[in-house]
N, C-alpha and C. Protein backbone atom coordinates (compact mmCIF):
# COMPACT_ATOMS: atom_id res chain seq x y z
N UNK A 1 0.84 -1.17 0.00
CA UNK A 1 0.00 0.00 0.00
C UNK A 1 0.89 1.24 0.00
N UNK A 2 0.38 1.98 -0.62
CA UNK A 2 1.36 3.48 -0.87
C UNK A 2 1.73 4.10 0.61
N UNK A 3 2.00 4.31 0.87
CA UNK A 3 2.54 5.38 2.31
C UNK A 3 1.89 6.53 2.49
N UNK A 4 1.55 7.01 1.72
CA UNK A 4 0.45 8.39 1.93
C UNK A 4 -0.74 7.44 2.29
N UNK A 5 -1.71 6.32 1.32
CA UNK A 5 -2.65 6.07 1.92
C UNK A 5 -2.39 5.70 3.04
N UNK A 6 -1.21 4.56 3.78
CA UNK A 6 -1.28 3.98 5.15
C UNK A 6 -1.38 5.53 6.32
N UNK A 7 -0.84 6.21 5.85
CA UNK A 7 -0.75 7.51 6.92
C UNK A 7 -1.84 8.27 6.89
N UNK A 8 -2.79 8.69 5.86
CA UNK A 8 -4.44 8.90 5.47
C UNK A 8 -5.10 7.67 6.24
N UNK A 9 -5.18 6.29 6.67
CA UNK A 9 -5.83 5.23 7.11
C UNK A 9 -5.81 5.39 8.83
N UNK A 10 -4.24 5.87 9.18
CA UNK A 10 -4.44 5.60 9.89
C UNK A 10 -4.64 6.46 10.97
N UNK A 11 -4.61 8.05 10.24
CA UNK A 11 -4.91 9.24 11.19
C UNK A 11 -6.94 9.20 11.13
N UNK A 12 -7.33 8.61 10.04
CA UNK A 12 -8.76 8.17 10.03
C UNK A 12 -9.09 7.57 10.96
N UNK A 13 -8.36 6.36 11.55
CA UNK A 13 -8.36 5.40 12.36
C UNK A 13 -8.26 6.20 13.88
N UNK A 14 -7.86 7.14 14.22
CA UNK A 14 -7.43 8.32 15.29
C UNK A 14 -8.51 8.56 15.67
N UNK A 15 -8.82 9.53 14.68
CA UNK A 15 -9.90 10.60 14.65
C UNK A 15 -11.06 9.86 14.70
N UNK A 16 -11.28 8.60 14.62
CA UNK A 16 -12.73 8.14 14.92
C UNK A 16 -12.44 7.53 16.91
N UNK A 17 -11.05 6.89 17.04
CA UNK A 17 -10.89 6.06 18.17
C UNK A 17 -10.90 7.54 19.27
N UNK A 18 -10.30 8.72 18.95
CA UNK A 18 -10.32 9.94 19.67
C UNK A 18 -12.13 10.47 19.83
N UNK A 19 -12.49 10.38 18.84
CA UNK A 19 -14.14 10.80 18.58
C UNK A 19 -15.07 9.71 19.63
N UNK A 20 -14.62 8.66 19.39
CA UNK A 20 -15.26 7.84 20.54
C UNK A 20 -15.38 8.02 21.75
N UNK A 21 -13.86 8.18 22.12
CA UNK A 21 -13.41 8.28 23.64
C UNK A 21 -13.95 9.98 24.23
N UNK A 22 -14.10 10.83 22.82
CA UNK A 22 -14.68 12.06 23.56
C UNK A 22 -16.48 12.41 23.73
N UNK A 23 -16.58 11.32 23.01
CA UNK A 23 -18.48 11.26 23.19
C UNK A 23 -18.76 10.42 24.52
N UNK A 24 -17.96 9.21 24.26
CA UNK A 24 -18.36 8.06 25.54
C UNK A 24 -17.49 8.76 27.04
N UNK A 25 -16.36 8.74 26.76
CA UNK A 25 -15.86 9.79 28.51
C UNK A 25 -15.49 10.87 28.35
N UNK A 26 -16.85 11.56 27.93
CA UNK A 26 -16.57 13.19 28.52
C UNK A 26 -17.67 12.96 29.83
N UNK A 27 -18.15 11.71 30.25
CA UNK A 27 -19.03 11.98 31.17
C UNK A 27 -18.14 11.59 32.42
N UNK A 28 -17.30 11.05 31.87
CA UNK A 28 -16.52 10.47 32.49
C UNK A 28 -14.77 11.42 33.06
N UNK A 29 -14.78 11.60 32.07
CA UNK A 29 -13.37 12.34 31.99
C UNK A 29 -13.35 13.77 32.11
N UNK A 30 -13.02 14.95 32.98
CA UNK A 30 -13.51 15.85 32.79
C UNK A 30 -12.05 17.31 32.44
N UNK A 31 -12.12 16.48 31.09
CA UNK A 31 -10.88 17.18 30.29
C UNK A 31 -11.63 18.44 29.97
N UNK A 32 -10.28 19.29 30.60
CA UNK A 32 -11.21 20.98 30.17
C UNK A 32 -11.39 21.78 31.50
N UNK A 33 -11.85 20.93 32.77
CA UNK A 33 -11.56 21.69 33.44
C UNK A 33 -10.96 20.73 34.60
N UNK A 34 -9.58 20.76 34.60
CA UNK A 34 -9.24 19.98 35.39
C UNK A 34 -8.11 21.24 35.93
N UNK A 35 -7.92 20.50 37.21
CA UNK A 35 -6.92 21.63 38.27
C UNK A 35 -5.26 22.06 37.30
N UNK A 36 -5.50 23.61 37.74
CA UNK A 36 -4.04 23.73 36.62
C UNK A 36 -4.90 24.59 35.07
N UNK A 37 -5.75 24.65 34.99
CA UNK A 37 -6.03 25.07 33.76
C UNK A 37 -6.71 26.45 34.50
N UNK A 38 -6.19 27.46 33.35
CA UNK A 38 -6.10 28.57 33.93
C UNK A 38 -7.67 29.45 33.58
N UNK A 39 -8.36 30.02 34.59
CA UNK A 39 -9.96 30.38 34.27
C UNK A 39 -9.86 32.30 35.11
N UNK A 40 -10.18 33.08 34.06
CA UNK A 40 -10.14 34.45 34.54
C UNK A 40 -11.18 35.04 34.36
N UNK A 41 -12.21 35.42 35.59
CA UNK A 41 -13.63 35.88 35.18
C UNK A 41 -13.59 36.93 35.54
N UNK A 42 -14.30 37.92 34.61
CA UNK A 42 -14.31 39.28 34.76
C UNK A 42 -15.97 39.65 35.06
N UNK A 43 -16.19 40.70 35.43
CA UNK A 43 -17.73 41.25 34.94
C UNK A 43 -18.07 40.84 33.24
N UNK A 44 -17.21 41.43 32.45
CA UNK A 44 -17.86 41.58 31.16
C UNK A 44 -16.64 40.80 30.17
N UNK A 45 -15.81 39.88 31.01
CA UNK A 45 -15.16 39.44 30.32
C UNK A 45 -14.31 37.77 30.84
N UNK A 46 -14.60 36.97 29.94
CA UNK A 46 -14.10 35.62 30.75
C UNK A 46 -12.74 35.39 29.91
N UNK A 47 -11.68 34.50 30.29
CA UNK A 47 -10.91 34.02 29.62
C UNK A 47 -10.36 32.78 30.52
N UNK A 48 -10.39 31.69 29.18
CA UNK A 48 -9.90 30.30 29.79
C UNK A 48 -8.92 30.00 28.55
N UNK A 49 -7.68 29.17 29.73
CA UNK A 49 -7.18 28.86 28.97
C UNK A 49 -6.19 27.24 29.34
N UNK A 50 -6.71 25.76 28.70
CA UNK A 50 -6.58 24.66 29.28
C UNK A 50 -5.02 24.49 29.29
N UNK A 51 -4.54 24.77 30.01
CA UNK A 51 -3.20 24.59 30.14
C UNK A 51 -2.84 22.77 30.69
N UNK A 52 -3.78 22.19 31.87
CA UNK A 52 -3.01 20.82 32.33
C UNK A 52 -3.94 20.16 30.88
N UNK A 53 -5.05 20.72 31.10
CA UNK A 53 -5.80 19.51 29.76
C UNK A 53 -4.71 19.57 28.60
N UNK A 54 -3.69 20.92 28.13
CA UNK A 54 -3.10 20.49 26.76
C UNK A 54 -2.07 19.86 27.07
N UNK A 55 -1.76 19.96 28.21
CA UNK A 55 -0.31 19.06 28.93
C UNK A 55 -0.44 17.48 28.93
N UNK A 56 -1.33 16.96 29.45
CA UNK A 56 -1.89 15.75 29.22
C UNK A 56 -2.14 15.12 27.87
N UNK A 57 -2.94 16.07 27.15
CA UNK A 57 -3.39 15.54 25.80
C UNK A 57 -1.96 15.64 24.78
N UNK A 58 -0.87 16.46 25.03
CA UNK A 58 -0.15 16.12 24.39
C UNK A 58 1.13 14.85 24.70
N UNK A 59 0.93 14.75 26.41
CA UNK A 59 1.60 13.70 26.73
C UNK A 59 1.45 12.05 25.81
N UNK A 60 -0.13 12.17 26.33
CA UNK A 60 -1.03 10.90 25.49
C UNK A 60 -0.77 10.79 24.25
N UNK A 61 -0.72 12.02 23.66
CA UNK A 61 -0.54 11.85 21.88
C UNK A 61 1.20 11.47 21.80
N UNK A 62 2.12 11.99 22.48
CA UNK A 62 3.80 11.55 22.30
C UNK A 62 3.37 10.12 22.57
N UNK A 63 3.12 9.64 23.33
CA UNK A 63 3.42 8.19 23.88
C UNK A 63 2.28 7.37 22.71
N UNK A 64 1.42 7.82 22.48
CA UNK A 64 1.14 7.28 21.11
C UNK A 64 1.61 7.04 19.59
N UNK A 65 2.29 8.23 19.40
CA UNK A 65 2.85 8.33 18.14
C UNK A 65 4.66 7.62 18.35
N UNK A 66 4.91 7.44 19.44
CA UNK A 66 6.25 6.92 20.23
C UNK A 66 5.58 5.16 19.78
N UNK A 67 4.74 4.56 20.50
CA UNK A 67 4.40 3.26 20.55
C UNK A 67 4.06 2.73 18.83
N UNK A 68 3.15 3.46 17.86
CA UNK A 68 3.31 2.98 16.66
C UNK A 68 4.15 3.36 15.99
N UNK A 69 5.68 4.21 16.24
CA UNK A 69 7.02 4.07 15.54
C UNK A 69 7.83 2.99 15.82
N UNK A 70 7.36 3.16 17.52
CA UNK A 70 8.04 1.47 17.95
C UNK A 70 7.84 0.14 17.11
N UNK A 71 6.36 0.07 16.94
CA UNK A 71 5.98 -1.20 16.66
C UNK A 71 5.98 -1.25 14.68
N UNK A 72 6.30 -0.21 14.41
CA UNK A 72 6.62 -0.18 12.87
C UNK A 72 7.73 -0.75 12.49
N UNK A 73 8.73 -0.62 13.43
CA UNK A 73 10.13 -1.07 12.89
C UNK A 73 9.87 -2.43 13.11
């Protein structure tokens, strides 16, 4: 199989297993506002900004993209 499609297959393959896990445990998981993520409320003005949620989510994604380079070779 060409290499562009396997890498098109398998970010498809992501984006549905990620889509799952954020429909089925967001009831569960409460990414977004977890301690560490920074929340500034004003009268007429809010600002958030997920700082541990992007810390995490990018941990998860290294150790993912780490485990199928592993298992490619």
């Amino acid at each position: 199989m060409n290499p562009i499609a396997k890498l098109l297959v398998m970010a498809g393959v992501i984006l549905i297993i990620v889509g799952l896990v954020w429909q089925v445990g967001g009831r569960f998981l409460n990414l977004g506002r977890l301690p560490g993520d920074i929340v500034v409320e004003k009268e007429n003005f809010r600002f958030y900004f997920p700082l541990m949620t992007s810390i995490i989510v990018s941990v998860v994604l290294s150790l993912l993209f780490y485990l199928f380079r592993f298992f490619k070779s």
